[in-house]
PDB file of N, CA and C in Angstrom:
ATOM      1  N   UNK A   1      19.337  22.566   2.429  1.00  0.00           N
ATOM      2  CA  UNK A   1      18.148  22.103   3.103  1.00  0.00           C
ATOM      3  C   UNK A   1      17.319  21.273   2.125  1.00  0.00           C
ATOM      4  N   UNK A   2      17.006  20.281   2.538  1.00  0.00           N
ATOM      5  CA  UNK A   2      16.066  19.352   1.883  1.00  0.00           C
ATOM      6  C   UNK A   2      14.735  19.566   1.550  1.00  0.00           C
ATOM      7  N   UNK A   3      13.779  19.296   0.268  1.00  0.00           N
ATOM      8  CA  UNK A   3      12.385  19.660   0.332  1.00  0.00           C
ATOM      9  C   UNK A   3      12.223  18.276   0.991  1.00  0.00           C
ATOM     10  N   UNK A   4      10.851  18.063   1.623  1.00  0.00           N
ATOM     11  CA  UNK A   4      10.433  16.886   2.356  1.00  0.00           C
ATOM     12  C   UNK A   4       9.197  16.848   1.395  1.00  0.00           C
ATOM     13  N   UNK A   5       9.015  15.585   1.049  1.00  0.00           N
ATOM     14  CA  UNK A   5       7.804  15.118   0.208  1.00  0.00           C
ATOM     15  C   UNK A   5       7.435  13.986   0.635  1.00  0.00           C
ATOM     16  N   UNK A   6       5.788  14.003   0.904  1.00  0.00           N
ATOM     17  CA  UNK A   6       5.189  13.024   1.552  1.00  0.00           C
ATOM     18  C   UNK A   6       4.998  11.711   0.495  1.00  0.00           C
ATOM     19  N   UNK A   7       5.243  10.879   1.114  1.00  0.00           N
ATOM     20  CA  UNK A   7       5.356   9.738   0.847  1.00  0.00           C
ATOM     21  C   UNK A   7       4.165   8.718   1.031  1.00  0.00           C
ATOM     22  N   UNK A   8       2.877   9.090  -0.054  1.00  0.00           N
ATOM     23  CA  UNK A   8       1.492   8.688  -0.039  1.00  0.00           C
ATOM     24  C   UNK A   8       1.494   6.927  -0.172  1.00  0.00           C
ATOM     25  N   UNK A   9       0.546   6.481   0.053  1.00  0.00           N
ATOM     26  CA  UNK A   9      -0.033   5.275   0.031  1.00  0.00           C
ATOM     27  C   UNK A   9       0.296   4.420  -1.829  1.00  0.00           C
ATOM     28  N   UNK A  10      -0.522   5.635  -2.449  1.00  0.00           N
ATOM     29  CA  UNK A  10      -0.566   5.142  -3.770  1.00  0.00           C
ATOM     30  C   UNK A  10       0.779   5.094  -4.490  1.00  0.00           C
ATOM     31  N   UNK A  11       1.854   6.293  -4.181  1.00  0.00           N
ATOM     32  CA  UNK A  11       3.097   5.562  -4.584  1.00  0.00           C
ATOM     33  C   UNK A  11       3.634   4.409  -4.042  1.00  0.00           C
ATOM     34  N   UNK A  12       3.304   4.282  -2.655  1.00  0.00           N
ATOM     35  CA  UNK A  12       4.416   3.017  -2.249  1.00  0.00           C
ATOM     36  C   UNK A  12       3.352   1.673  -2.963  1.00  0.00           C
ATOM     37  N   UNK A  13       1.760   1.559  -2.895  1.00  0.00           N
ATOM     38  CA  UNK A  13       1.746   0.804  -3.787  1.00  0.00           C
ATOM     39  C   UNK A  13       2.080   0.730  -4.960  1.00  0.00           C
ATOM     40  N   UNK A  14       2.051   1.206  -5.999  1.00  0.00           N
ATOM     41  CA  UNK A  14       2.869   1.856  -7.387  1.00  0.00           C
ATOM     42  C   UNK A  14       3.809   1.340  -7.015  1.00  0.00           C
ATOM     43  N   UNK A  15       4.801   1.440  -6.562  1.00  0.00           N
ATOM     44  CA  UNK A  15       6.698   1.066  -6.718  1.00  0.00           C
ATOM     45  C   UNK A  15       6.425  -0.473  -6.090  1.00  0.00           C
ATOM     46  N   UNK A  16       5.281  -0.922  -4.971  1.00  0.00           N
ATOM     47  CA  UNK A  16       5.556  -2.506  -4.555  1.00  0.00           C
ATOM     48  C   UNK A  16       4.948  -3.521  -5.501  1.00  0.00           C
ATOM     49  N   UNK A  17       4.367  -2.854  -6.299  1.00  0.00           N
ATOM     50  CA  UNK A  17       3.642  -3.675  -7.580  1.00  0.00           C
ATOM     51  C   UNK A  17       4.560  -4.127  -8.696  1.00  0.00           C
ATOM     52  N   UNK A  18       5.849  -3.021  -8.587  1.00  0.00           N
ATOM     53  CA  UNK A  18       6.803  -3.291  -9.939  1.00  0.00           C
ATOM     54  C   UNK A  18       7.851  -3.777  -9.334  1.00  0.00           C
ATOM     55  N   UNK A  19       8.199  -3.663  -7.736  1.00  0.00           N
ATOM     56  CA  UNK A  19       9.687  -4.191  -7.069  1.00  0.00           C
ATOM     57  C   UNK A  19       9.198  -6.009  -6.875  1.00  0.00           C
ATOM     58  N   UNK A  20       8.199  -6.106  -6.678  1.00  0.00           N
ATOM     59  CA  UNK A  20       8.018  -7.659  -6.349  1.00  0.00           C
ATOM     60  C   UNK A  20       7.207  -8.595  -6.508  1.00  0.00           C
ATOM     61  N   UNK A  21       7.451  -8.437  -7.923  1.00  0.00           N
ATOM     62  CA  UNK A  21       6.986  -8.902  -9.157  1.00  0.00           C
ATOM     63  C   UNK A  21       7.081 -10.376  -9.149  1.00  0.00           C
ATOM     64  N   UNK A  22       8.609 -10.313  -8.962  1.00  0.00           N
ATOM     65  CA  UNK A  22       8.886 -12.079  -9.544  1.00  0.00           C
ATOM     66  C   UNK A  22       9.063 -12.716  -7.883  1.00  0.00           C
ATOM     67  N   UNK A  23       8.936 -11.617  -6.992  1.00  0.00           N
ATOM     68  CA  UNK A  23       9.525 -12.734  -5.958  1.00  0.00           C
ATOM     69  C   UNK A  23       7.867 -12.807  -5.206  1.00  0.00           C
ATOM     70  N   UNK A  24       7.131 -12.036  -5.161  1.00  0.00           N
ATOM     71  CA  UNK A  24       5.888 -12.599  -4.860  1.00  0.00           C
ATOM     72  C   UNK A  24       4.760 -12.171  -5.219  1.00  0.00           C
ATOM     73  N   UNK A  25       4.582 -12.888  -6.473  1.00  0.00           N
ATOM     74  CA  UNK A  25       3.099 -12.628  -7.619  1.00  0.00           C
ATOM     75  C   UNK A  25       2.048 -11.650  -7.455  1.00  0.00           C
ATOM     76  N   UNK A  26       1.395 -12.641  -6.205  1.00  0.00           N
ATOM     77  CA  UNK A  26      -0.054 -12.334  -5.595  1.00  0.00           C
ATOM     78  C   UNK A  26       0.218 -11.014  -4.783  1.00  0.00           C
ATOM     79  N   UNK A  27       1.059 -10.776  -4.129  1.00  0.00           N
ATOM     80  CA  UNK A  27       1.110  -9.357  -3.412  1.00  0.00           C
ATOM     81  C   UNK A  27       1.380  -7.700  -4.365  1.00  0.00           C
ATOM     82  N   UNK A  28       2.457  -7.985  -5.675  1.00  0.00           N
ATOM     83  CA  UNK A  28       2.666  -7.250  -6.482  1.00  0.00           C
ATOM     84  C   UNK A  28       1.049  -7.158  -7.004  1.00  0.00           C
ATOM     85  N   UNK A  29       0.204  -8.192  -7.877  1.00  0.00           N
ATOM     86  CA  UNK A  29      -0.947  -8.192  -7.904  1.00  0.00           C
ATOM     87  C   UNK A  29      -1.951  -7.018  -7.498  1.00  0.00           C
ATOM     88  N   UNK A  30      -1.903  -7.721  -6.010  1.00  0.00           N
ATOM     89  CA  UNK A  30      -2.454  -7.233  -4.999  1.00  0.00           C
ATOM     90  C   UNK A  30      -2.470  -5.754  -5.341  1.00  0.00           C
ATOM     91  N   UNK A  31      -1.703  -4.735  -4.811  1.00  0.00           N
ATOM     92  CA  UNK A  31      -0.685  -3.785  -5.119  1.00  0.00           C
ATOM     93  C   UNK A  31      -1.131  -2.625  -6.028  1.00  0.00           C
ATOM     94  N   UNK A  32      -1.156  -3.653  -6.976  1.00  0.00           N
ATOM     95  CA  UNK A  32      -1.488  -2.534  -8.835  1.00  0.00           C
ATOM     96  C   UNK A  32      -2.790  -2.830  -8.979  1.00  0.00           C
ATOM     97  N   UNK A  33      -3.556  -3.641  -8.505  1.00  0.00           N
ATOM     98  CA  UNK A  33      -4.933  -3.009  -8.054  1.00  0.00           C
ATOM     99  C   UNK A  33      -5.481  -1.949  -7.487  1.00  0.00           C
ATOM    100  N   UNK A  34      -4.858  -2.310  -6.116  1.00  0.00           N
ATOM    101  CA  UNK A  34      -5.466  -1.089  -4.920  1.00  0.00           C
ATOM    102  C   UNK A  34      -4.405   0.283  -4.988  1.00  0.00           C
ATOM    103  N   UNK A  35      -4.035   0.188  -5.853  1.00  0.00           N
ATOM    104  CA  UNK A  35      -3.141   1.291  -6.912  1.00  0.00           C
ATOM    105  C   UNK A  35      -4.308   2.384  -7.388  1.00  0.00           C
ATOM    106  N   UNK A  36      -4.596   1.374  -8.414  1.00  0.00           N
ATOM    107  CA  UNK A  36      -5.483   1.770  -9.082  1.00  0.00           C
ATOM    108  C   UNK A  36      -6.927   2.152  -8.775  1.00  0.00           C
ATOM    109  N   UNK A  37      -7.436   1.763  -7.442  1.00  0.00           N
ATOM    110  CA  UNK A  37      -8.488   2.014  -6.760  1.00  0.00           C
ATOM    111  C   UNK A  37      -8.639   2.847  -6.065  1.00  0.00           C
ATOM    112  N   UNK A  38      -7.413   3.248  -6.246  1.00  0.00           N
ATOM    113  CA  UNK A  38      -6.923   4.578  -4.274  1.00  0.00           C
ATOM    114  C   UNK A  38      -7.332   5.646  -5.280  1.00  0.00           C
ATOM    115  N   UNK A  39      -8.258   6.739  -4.754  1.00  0.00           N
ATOM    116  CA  UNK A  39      -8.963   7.657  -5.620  1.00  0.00           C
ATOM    117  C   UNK A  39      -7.868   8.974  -4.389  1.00  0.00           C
ATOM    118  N   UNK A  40      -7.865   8.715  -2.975  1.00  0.00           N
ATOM    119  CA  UNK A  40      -7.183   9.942  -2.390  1.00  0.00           C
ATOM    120  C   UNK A  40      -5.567   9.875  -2.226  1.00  0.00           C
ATOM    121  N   UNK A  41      -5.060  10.630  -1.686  1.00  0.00           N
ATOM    122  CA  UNK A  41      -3.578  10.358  -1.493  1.00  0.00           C
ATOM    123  C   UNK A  41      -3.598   9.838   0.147  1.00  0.00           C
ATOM    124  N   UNK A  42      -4.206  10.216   0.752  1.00  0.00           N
ATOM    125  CA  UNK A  42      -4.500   9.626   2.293  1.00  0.00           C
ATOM    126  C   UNK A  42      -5.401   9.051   2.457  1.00  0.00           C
ATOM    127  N   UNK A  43      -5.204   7.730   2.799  1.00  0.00           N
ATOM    128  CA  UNK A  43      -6.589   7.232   3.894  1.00  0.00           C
ATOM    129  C   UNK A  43      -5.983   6.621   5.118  1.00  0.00           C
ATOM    130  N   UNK A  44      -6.899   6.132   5.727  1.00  0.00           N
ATOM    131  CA  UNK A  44      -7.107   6.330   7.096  1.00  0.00           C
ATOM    132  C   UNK A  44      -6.406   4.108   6.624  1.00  0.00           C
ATOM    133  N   UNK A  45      -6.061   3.647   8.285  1.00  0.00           N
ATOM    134  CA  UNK A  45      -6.021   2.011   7.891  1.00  0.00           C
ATOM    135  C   UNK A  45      -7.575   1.825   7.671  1.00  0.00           C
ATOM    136  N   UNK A  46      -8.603   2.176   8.462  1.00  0.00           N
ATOM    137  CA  UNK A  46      -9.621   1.513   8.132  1.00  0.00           C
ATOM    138  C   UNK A  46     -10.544   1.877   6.843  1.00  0.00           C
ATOM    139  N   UNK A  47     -10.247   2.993   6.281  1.00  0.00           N
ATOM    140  CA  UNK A  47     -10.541   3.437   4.830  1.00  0.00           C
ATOM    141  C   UNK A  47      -9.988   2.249   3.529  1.00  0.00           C
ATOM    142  N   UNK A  48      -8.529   1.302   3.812  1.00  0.00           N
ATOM    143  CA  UNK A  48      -7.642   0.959   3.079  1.00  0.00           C
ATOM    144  C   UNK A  48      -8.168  -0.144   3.119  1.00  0.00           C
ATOM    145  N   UNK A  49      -8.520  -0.779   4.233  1.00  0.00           N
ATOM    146  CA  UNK A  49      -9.251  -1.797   4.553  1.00  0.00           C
ATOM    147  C   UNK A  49     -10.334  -2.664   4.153  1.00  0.00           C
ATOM    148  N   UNK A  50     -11.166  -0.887   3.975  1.00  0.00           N
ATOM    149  CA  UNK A  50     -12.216  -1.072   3.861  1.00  0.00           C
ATOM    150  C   UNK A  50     -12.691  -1.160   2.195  1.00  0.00           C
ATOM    151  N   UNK A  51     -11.909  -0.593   1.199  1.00  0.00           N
ATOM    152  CA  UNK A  51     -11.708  -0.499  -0.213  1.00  0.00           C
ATOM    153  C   UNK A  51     -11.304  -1.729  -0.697  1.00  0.00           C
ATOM    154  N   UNK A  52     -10.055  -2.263   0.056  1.00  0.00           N
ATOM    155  CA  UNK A  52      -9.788  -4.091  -0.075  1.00  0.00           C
ATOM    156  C   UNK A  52     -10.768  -4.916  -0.189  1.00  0.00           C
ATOM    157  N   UNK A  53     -11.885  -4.952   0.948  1.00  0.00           N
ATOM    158  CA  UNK A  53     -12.637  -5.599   0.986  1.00  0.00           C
ATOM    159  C   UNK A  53     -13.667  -5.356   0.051  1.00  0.00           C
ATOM    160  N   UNK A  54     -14.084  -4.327  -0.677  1.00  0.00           N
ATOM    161  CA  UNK A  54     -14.741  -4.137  -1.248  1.00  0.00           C
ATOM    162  C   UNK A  54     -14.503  -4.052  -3.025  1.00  0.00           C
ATOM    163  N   UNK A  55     -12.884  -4.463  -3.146  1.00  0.00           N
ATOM    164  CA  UNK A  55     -12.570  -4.788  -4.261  1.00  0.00           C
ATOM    165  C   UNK A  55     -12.411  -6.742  -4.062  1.00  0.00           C
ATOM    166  N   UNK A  56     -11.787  -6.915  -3.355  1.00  0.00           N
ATOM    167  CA  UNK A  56     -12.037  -8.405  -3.538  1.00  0.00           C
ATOM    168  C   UNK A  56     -13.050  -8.996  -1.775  1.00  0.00           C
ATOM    169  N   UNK A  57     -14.024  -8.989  -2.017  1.00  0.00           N
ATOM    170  CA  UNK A  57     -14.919  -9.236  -1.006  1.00  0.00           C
ATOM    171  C   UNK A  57     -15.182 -10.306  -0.650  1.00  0.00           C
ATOM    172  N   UNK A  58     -15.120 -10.671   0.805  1.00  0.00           N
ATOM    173  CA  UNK A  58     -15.271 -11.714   1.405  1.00  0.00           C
ATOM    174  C   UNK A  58     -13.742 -13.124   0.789  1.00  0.00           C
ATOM    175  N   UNK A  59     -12.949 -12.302   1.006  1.00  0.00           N
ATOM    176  CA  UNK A  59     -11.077 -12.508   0.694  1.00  0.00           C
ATOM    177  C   UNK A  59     -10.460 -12.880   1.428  1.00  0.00           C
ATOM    178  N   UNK A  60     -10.239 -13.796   2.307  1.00  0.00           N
ATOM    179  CA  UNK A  60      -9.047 -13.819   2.879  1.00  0.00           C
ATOM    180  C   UNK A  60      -7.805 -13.876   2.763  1.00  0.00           C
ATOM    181  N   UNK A  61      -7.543 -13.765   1.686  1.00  0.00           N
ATOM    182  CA  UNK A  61      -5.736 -14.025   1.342  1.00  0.00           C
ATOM    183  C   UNK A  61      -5.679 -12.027   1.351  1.00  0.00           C
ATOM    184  N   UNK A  62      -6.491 -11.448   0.646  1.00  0.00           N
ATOM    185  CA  UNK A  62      -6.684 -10.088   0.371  1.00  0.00           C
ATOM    186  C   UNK A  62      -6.698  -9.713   1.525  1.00  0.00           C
ATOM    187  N   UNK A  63      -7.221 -10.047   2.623  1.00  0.00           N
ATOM    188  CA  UNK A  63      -7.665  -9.321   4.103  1.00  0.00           C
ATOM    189  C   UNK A  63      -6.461  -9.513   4.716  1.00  0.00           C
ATOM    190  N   UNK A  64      -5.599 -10.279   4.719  1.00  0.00           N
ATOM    191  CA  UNK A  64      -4.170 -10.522   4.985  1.00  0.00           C
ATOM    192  C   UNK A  64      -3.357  -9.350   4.512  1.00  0.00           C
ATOM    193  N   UNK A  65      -3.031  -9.830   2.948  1.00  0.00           N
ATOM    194  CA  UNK A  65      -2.199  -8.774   1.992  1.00  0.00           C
ATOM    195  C   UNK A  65      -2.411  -6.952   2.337  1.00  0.00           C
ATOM    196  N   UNK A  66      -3.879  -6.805   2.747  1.00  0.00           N
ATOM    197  CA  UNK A  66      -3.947  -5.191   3.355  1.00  0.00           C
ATOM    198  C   UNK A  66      -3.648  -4.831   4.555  1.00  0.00           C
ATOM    199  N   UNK A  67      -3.413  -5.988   5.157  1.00  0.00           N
ATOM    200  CA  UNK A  67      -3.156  -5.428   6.724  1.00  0.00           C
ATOM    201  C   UNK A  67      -1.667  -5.866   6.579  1.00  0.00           C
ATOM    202  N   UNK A  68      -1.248  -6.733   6.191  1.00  0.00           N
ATOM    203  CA  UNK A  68       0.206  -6.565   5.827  1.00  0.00           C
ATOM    204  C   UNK A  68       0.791  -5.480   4.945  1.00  0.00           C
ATOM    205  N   UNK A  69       0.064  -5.174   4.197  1.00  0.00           N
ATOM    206  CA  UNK A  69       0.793  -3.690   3.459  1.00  0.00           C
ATOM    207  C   UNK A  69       0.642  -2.573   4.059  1.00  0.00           C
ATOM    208  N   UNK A  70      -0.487  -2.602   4.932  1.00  0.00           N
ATOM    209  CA  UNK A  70      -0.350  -1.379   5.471  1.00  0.00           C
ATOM    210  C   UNK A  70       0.680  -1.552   6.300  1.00  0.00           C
ATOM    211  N   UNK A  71       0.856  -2.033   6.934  1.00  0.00           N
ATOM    212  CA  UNK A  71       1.943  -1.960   8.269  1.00  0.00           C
ATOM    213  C   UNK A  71       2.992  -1.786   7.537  1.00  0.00           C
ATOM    214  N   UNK A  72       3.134  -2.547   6.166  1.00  0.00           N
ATOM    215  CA  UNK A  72       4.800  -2.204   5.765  1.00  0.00           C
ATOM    216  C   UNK A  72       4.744  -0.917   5.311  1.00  0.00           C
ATOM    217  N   UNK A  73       3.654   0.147   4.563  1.00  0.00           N
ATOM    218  CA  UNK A  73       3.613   1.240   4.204  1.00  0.00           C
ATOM    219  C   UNK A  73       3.896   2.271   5.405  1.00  0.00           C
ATOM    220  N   UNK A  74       2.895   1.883   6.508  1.00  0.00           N
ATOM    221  CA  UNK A  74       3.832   2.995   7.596  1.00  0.00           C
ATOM    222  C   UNK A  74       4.454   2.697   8.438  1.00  0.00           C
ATOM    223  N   UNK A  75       5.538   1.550   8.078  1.00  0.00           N
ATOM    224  CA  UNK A  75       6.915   1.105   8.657  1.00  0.00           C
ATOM    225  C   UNK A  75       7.561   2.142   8.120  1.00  0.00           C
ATOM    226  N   UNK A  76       7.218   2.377   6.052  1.00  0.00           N
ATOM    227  CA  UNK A  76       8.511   2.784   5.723  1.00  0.00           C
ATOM    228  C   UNK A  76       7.809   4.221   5.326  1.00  0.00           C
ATOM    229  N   UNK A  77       7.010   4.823   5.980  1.00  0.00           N
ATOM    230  CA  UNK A  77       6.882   6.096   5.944  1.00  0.00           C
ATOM    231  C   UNK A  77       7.603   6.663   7.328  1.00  0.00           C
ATOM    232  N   UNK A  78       7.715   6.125   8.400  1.00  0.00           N
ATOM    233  CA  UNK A  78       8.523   6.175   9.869  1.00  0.00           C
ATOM    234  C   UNK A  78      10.162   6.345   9.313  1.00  0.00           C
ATOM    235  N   UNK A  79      10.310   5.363   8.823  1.00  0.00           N
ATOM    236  CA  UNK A  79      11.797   5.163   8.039  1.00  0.00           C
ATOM    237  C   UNK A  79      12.195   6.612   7.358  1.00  0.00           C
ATOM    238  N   UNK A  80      11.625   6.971   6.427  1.00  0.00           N
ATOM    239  CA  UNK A  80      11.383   7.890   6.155  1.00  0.00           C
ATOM    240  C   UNK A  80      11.759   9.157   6.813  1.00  0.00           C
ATOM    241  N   UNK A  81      10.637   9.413   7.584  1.00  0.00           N
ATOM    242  CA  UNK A  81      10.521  10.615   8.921  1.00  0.00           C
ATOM    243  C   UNK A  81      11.740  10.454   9.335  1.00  0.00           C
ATOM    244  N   UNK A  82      12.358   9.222   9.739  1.00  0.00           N
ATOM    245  CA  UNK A  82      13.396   9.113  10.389  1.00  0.00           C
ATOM    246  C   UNK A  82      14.802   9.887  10.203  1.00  0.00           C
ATOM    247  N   UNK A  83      14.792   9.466   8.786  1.00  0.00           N
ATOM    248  CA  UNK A  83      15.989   9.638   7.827  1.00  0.00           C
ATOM    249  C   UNK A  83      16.299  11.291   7.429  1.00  0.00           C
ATOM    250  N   UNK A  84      14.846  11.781   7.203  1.00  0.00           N
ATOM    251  CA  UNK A  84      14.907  13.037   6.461  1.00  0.00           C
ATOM    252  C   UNK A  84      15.662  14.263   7.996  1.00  0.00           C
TER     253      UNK A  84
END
């Protein structure tokens, strides 16, 4: 039987900061910031959102990059669920 271990926000940023590096700068960037900013292991999308904006404020490339990471973060937390 498998242990199941949740699969938080701040690791999948952590591992997308060092996997995609060379193939796309600004998002790895992105990434090992709000890494480093995520104080809980859960937040909410509009908590994630809302920390984005308030690390790079009034952003649009940033306001993009968080709503695109989130969706890929609980794409591959589903993936996940799926698998286990």
């Amino acid at each position: 039987m498998s242990k199941k271990t949740e699969y938080t926000l701040k690791d999948f940023l952590e591992n997308r900061s060092r996997t995609i590096r060379s193939d796309n700068p600004r998002a790895a960037q992105f990434a090992g910031v709000m890494a480093k900013r995520i104080a809980a292991d859960t937040l909410t999308k509009e908590d994630f959102l809302r920390l984005a904006n308030e690390v790079f404020p009034q952003n649009e490339i940033a306001k993009q990059l968080a709503l695109k990471t989130w969706d890929m973060f609980t794409f591959r937390r589903v993936v996940q669920e799926v698998l286990e």
